[in-house]
Protein backbone atom coordinates (compact mmCIF):
# COMPACT_ATOMS: atom_id res chain seq x y z
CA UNK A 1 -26.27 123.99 26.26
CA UNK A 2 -24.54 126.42 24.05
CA UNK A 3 -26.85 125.62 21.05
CA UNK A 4 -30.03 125.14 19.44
CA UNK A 5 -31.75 121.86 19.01
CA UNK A 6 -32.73 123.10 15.40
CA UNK A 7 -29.14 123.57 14.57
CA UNK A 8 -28.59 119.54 15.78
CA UNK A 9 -27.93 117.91 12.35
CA UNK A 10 -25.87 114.26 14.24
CA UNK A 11 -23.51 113.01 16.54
CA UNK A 12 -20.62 112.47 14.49
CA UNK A 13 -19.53 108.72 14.21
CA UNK A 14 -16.00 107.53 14.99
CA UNK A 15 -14.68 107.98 11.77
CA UNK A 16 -14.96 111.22 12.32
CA UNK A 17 -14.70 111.74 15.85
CA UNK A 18 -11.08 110.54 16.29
CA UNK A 19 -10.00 114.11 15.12
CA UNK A 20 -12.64 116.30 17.54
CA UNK A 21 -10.45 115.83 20.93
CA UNK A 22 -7.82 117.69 19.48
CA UNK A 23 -9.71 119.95 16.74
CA UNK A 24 -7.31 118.94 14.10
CA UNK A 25 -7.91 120.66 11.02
CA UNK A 26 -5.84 119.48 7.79
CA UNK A 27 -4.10 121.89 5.22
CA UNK A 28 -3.61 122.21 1.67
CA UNK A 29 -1.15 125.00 1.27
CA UNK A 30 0.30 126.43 -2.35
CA UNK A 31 3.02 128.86 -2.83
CA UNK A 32 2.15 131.60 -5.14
CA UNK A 33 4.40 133.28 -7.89
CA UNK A 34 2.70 135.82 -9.78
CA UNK A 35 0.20 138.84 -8.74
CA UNK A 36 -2.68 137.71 -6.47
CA UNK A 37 -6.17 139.57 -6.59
CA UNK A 38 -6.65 139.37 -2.76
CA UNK A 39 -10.27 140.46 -2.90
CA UNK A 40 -10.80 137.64 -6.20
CA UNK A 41 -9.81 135.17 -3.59
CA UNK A 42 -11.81 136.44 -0.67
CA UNK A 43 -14.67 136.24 -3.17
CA UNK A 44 -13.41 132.48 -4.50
CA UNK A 45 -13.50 131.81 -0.32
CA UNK A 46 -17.49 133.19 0.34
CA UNK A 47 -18.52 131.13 -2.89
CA UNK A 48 -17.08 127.87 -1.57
CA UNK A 49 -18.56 128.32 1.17
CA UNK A 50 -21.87 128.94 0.08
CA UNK A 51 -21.57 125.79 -2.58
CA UNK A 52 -20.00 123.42 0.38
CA UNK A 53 -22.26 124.41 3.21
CA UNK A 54 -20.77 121.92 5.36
CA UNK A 55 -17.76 124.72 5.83
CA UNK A 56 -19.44 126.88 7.67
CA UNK A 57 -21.48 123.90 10.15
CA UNK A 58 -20.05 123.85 13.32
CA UNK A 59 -18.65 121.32 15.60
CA UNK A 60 -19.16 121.10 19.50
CA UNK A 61 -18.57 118.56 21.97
CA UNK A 62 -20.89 117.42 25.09
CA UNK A 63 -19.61 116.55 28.48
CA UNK A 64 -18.12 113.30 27.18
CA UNK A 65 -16.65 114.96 24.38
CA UNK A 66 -18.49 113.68 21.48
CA UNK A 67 -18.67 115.40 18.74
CA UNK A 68 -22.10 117.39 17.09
CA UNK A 69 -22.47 118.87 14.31
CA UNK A 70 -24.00 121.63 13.88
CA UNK A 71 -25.58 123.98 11.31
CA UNK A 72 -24.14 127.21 11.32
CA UNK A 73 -27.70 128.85 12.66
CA UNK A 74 -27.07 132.65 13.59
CA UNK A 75 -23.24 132.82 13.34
CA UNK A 76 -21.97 134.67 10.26
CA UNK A 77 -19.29 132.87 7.79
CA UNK A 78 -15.47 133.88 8.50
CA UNK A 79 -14.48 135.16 5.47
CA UNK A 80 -10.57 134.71 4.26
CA UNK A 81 -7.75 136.24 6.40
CA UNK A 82 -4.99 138.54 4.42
CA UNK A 83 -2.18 139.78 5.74
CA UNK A 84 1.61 140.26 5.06
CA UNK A 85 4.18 137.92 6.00
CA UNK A 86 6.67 135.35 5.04
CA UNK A 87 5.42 133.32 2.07
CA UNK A 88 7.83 130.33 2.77
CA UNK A 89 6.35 129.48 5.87
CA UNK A 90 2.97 128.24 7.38
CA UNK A 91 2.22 129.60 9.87
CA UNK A 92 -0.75 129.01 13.15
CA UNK A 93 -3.06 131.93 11.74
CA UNK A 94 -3.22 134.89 14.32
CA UNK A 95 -7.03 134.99 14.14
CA UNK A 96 -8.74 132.14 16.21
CA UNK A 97 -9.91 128.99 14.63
CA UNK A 98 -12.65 127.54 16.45
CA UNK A 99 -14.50 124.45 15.20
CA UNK A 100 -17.47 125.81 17.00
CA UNK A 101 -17.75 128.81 15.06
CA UNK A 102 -16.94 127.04 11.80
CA UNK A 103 -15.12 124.16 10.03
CA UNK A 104 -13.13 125.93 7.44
CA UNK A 105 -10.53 128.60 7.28
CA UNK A 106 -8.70 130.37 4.38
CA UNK A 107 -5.32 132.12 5.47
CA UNK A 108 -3.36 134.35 2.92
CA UNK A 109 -0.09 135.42 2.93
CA UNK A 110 1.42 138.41 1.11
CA UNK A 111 4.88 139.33 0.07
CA UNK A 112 6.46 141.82 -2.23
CA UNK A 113 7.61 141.07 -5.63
CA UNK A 114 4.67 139.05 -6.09
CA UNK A 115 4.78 136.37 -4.00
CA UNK A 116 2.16 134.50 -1.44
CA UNK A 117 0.87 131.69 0.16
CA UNK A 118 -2.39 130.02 0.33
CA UNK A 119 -3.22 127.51 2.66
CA UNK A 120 -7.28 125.91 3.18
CA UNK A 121 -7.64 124.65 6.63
CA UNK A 122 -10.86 122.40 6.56
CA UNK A 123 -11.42 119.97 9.81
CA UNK A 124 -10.90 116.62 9.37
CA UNK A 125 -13.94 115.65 10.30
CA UNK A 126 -15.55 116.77 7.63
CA UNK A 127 -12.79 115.88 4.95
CA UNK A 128 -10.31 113.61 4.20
CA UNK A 129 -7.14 114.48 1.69
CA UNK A 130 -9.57 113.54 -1.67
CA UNK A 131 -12.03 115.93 0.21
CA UNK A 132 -9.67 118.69 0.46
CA UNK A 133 -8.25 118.42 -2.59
CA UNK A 134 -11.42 118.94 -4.32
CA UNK A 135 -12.61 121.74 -2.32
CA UNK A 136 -8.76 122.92 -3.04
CA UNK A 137 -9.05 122.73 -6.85
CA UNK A 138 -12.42 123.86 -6.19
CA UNK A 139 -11.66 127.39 -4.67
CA UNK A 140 -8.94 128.05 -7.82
CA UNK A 141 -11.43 127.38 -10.29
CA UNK A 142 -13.44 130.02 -8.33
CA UNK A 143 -10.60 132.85 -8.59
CA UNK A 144 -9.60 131.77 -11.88
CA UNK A 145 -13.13 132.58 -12.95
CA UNK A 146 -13.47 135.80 -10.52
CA UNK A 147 -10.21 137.32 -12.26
CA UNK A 148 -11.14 136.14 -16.13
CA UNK A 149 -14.85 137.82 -15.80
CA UNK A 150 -13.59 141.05 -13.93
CA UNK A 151 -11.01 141.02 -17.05
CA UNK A 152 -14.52 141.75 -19.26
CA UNK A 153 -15.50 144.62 -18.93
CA UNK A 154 -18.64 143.45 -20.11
CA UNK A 155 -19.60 141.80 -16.36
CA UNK A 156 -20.35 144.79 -13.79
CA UNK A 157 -20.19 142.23 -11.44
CA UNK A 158 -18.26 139.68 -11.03
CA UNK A 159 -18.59 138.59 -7.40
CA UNK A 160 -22.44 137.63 -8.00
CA UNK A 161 -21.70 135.92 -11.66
CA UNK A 162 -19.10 133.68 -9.69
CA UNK A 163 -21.34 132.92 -7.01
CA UNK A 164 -24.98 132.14 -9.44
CA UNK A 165 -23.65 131.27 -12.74
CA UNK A 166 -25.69 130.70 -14.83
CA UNK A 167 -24.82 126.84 -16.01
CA UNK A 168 -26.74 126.08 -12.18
CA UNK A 169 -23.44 124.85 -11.14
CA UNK A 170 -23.77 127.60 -8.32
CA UNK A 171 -26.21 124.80 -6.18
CA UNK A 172 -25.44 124.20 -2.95
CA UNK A 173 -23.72 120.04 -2.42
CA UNK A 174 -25.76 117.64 -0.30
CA UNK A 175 -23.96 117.61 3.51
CA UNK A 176 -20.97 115.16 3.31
CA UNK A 177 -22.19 111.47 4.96
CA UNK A 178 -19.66 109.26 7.27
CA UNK A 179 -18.57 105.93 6.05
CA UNK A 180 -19.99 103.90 8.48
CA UNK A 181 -23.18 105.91 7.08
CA UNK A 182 -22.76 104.64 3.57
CA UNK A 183 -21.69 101.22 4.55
CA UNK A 184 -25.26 100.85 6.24
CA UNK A 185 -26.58 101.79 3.60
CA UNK A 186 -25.09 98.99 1.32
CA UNK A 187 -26.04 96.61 3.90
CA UNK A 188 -22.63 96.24 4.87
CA UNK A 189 -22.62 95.32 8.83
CA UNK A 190 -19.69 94.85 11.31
CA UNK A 191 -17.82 91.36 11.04
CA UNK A 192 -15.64 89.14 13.35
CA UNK A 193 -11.92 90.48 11.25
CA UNK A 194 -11.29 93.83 11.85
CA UNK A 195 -8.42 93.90 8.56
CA UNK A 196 -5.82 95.34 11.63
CA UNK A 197 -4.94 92.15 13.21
CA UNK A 198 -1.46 92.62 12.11
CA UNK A 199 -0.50 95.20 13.87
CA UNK A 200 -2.87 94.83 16.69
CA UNK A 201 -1.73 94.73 20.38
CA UNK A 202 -3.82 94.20 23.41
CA UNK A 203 -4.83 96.78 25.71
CA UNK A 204 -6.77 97.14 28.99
CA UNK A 205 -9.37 99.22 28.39
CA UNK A 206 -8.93 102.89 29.37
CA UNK A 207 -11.31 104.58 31.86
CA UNK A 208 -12.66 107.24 30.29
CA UNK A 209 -12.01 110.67 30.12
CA UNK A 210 -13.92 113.54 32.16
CA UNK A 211 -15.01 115.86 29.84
CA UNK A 212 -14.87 118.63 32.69
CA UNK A 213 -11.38 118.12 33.82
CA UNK A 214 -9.78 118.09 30.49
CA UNK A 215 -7.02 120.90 29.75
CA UNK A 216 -6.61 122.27 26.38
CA UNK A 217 -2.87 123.46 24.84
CA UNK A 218 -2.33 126.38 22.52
CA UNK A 219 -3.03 125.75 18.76
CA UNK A 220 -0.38 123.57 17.14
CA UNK A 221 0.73 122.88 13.76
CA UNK A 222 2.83 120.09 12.44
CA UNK A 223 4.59 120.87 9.33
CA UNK A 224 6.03 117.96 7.54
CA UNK A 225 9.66 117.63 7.00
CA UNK A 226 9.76 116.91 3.45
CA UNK A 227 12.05 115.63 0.58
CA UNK A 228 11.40 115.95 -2.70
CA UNK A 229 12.41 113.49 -5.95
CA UNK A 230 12.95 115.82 -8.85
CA UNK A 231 10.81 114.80 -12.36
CA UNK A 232 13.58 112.51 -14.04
CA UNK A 233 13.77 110.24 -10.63
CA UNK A 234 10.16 110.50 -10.10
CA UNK A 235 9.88 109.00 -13.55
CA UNK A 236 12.05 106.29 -12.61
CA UNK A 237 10.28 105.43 -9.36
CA UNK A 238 6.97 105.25 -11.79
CA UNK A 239 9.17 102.88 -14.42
CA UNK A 240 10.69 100.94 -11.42
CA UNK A 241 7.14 100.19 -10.71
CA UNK A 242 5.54 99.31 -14.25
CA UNK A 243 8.31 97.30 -15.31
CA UNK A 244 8.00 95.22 -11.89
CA UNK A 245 4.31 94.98 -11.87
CA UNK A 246 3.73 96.50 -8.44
CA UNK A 247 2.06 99.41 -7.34
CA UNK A 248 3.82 102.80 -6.46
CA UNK A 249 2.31 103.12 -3.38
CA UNK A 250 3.05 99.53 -3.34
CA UNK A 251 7.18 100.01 -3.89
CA UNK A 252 7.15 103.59 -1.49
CA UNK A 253 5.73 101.00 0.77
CA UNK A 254 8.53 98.20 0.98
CA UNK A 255 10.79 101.73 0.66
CA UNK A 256 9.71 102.89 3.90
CA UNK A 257 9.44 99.14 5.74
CA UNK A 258 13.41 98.61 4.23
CA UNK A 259 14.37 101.95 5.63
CA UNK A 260 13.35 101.83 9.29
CA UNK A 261 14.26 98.39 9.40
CA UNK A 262 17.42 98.75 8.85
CA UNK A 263 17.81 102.14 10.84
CA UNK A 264 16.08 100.64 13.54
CA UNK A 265 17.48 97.00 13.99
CA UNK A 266 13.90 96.02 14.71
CA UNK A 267 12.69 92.33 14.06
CA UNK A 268 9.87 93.05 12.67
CA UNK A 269 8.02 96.49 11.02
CA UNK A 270 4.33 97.39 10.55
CA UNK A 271 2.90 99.80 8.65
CA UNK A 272 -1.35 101.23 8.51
CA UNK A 273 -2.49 102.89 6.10
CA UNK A 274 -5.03 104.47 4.39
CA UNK A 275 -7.24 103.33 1.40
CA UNK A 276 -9.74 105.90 -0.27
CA UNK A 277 -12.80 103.82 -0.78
CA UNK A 278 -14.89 105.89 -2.87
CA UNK A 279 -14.27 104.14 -5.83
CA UNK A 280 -14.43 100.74 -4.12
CA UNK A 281 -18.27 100.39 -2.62
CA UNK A 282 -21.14 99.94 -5.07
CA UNK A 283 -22.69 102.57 -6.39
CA UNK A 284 -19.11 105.07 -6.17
CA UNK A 285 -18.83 108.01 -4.27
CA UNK A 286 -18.06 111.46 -4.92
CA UNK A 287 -15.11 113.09 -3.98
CA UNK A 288 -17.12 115.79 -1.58
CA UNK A 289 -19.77 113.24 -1.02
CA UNK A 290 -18.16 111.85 2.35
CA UNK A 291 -16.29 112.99 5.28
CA UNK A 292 -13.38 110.42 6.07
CA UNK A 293 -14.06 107.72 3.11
CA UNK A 294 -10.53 105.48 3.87
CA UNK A 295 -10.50 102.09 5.25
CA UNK A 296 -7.05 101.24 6.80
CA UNK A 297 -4.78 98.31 5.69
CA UNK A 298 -2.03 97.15 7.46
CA UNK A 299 0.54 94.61 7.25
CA UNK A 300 3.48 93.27 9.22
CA UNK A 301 6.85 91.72 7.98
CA UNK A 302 10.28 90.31 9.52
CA UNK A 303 12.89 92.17 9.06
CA UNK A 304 14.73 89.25 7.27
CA UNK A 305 11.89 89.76 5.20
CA UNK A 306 12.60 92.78 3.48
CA UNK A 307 15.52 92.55 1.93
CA UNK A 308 14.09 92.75 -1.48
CA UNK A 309 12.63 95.85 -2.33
CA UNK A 310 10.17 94.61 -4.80
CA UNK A 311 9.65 91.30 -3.42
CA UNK A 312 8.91 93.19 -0.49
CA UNK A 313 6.07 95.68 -2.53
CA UNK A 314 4.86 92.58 -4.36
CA UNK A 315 3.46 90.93 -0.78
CA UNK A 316 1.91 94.39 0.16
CA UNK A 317 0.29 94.46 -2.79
CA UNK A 318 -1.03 90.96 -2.90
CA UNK A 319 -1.84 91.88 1.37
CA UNK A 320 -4.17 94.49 0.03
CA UNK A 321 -5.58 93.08 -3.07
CA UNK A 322 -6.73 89.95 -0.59
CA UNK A 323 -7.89 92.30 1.93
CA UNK A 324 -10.11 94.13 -0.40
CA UNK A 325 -11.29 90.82 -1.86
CA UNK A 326 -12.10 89.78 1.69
CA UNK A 327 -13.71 93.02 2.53
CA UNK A 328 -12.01 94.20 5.67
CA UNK A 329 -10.91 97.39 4.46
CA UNK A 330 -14.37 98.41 5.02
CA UNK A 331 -14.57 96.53 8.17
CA UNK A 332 -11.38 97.90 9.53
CA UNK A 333 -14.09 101.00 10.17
CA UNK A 334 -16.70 99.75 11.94
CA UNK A 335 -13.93 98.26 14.67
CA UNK A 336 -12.25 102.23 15.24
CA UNK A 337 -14.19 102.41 18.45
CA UNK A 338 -12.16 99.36 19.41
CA UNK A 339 -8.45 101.30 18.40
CA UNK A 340 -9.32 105.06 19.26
CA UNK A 341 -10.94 106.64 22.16
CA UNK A 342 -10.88 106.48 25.74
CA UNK A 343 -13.04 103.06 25.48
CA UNK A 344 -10.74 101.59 23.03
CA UNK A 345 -9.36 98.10 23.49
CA UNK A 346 -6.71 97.51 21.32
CA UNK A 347 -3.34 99.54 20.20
CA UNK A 348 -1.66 99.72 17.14
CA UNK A 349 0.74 101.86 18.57
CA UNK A 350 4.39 101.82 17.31
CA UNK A 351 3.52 101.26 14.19
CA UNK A 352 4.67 103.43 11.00
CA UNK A 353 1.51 105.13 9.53
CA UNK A 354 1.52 106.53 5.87
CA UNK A 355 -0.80 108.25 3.95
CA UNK A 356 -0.64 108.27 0.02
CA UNK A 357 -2.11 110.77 -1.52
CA UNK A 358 -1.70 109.92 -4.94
CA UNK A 359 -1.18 112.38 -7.97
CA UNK A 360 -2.26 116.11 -6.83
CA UNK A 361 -4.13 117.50 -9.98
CA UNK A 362 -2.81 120.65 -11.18
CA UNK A 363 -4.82 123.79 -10.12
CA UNK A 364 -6.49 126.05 -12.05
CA UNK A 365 -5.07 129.34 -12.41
CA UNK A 366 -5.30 132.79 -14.56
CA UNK A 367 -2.51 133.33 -16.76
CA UNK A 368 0.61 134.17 -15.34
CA UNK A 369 -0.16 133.64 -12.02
CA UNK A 370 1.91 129.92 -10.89
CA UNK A 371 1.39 127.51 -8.23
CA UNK A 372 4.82 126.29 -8.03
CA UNK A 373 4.96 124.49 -4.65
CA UNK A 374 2.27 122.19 -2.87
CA UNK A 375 2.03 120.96 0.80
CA UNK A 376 -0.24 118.70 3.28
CA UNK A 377 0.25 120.29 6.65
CA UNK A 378 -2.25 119.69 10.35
CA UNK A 379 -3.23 121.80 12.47
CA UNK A 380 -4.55 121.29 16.39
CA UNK A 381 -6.61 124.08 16.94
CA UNK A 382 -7.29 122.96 20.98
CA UNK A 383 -4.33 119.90 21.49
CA UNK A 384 -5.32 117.30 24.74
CA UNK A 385 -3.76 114.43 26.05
CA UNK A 386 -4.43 111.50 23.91
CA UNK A 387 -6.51 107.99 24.41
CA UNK A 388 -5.55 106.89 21.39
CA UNK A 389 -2.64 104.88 19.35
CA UNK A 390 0.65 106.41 18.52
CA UNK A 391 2.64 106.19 15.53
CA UNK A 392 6.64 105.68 15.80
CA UNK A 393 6.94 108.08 12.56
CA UNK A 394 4.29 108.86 10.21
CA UNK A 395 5.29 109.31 6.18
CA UNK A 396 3.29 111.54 3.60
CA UNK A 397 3.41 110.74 0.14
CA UNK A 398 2.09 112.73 -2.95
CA UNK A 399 2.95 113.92 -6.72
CA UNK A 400 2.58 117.39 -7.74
CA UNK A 401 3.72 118.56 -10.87
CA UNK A 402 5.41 115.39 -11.78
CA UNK A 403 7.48 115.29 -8.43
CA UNK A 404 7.51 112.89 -5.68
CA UNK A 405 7.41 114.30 -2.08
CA UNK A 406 7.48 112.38 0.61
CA UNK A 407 6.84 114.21 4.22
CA UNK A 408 7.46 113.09 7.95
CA UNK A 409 6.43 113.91 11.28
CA UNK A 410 7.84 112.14 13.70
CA UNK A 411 10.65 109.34 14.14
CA UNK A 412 12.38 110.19 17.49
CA UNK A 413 15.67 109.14 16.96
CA UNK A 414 15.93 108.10 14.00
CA UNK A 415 14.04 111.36 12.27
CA UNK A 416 17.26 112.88 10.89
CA UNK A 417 17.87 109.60 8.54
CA UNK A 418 14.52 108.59 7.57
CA UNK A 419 13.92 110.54 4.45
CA UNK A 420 17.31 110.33 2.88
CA UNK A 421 17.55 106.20 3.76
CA UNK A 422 13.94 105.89 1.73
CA UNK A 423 15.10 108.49 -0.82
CA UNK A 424 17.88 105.95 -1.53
CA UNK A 425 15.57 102.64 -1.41
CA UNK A 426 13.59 103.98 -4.25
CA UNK A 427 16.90 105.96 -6.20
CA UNK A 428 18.01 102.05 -7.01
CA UNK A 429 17.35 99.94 -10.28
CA UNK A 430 17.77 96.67 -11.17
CA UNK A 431 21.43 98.11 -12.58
CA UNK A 432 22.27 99.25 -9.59
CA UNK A 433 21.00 96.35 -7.04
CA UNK A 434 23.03 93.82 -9.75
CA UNK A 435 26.38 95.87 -9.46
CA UNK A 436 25.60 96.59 -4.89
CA UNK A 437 25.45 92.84 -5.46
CA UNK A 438 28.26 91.37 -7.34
């Protein structure tokens, strides 16, 4: 045993053990324009982490590879990594990152005439995208306050009035729970409907994997391909959507079903994805509160059935509205040990997975320093061989400073078309669809 029993806080719960086998850490990344204090951010860094102690817990795995977590007992906090480089990429850090040392890492990249990058690598474990962004916006409200005090002469300090303000919002959070955690606690219990019948296949169940005879891969990060809908036709995408009573996750939805149904010649397309609960149980939960605190929806159409864009967004909108109704969003959890791991048995592979992020706030900054460009990359610190379901292509959507990205990994043969064939689903309006039509 390569730990203390004292240090033993749980075994993590599926939720969050479907991203321990390959120590997948997920990125918020910002291009910088502007001069960067590197030491201000360092600081911001060592403050977050002393305010979200879960950052520096650790995570090892026993001999069947489940996942512990661990406080960080007599290992000292990795403090942000600065170096010089190419700001337009992101790039697999050249230090180590190692779950079992700790859970987040801060890399930043320098260039001349003032430009950087700065990317927060936190283990998905531990944090989900609302997660993330939080601690994001958290760690620029932390510089933006280093760099405005050490403009006052009148603090002598300013790494120790950043870190114990004052107002007491310098206390420590509460360790992030698990959903299946906070379901239990609202006396919500595992039904017969898992929510994922729709995409469900069936599987004979795998033998499990030994825990001694698994090999690991070099680190591994998966950068998005991305496209991204300037402000005007973001606007319209949002209009599109209010005058048609749907949702815009809703109408990026039947944009993405449309376009790989018609790339693909398929019969029929399914789609998972996630829904950010936190909002949704009874009392609400904060947005560093919980680890992974999404559900998953899914729903399945004929191709012959998506033909109409909004037709199409109108039936997975009503899909999830009943679903949530029904409850088996929240159920849809308490079945993952049925869908991932080497005991699972069912698949959802071959499905198309998307994750909506929603609107990405805009970051605190000091003046005339800009955070011009925003992205959601992963990163698999020690890849294995999976046990669990594979997408066909997974999609990425977000807004960030009024623009609509949407991001894929993934897509085999049909990769090089995806984006621009769901670019153009959303680009038409009821003008255009009357005039493609006549």
């Amino acid at each position: 045993m390569l730990w203390e029993p004292e240090d033993v806080m749980r075994v993590l719960d599926p939720s969050e053990q479907r991203f321990v086998r390959h120590a997948t850490f997920t990125g918020r990344s910002v291009t910088v324009r502007g001069e960067l204090d590197a030491a201000g951010l360092g600081a911001a860094f060592a403050t977050l982490q002393r305010r979200f102690p879960i950052l520096v817990c650790r995570i090892v795995e026993d001999a069947d590879e489940n996942g512990i977590l661990l406080r960080p007992g007599h290992i000292e906090a990795v403090g942000a990594w600065v170096s010089f480089g190419e700001p337009d990429e992101v790039r697999i850090p050249a230090e180590s990152m190692d779950p079992g040392a700790q859970l987040a890492y801060l890399d930043v990249v320098l260039a001349e005439e003032d430009r950087a990058r700065v990317t927060l690598f936190v283990h998905h474990s531990v944090a989900d995208a609302g997660h993330c962004v939080e601690l994001f916006a958290r760690l620029w409200d932390y510089y933006t306050d280093y760099v405005e005090l050490a403009a006052d002469a009148a603090h002598a300090d300013t790494a120790a009035v950043v870190a114990e303000p004052e107002t007491g919002a310098g206390v420590a959070r509460e360790y992030p729970a698990s959903l299946e955690a906070l379901l239990a606690h609202r006396g919500i219990r595992r039904g017969r409907r898992s929510g994922l019948e729709p995409v469900t296949r069936p599987l004979v169940a795998a033998e499990p994997v030994s825990g001694v005879e698994r090999s690991e891969a070099p680190a591994c990060l998966a950068r998005p391909a991305r496209i991204q809908l300037d402000t005007i036709a973001t606007a319209r995408v949002l209009d599109m959507a209010r005058a048609h009573a749907v949702s815009v996750n809703g109408l990026v939805t039947a944009a993405v079903l449309r376009a790989y149904a018609d790339l693909s010649g398929a019969d029929s397309v399914s789609c998972v994805y996630p829904v950010d609960l936190r909002r949704r149980l009874d009392p609400p939960v904060g947005a560093e509160a919980g680890t992974n605190l999404s559900g998953l929806a899914a729903f399945r159409a004929d191709a012959a059935d998506t033909e109409d864009l909004i037709v199409l967004a109108r039936r997975i909108g009503t899909s999830l509205h009943n679903d949530l109704a029904d409850g088996v969003i929240e159920q849809s959890v308490l079945h993952f040990p049925d869908f991932f791991g080497p005991n699972r048995i069912h698949s959802t592979a071959g499905h198309i997975a998307l994750t909506n992020t929603g609107t990405v706030p805009t970051f605190r900054a000091p003046a005339g320093l800009i955070l011009d460009d925003y992205e959601i990359v992963y990163l698999s610190a020690h890849p294995r061989s999976s046990t669990g379901a594979s997408a066909a292509v997974t999609f990425l959507v977000y807004t960030y400073l009024g623009r609509l990205t949407i991001g894929r990994l993934g897509g085999g043969a049909l990769a090089t078309d995806l984006l621009d064939a769901v670019a153009a689903e959303l680009s038409w309006s009821p003008a255009d669809r009357e005039a493609a039509t006549a």
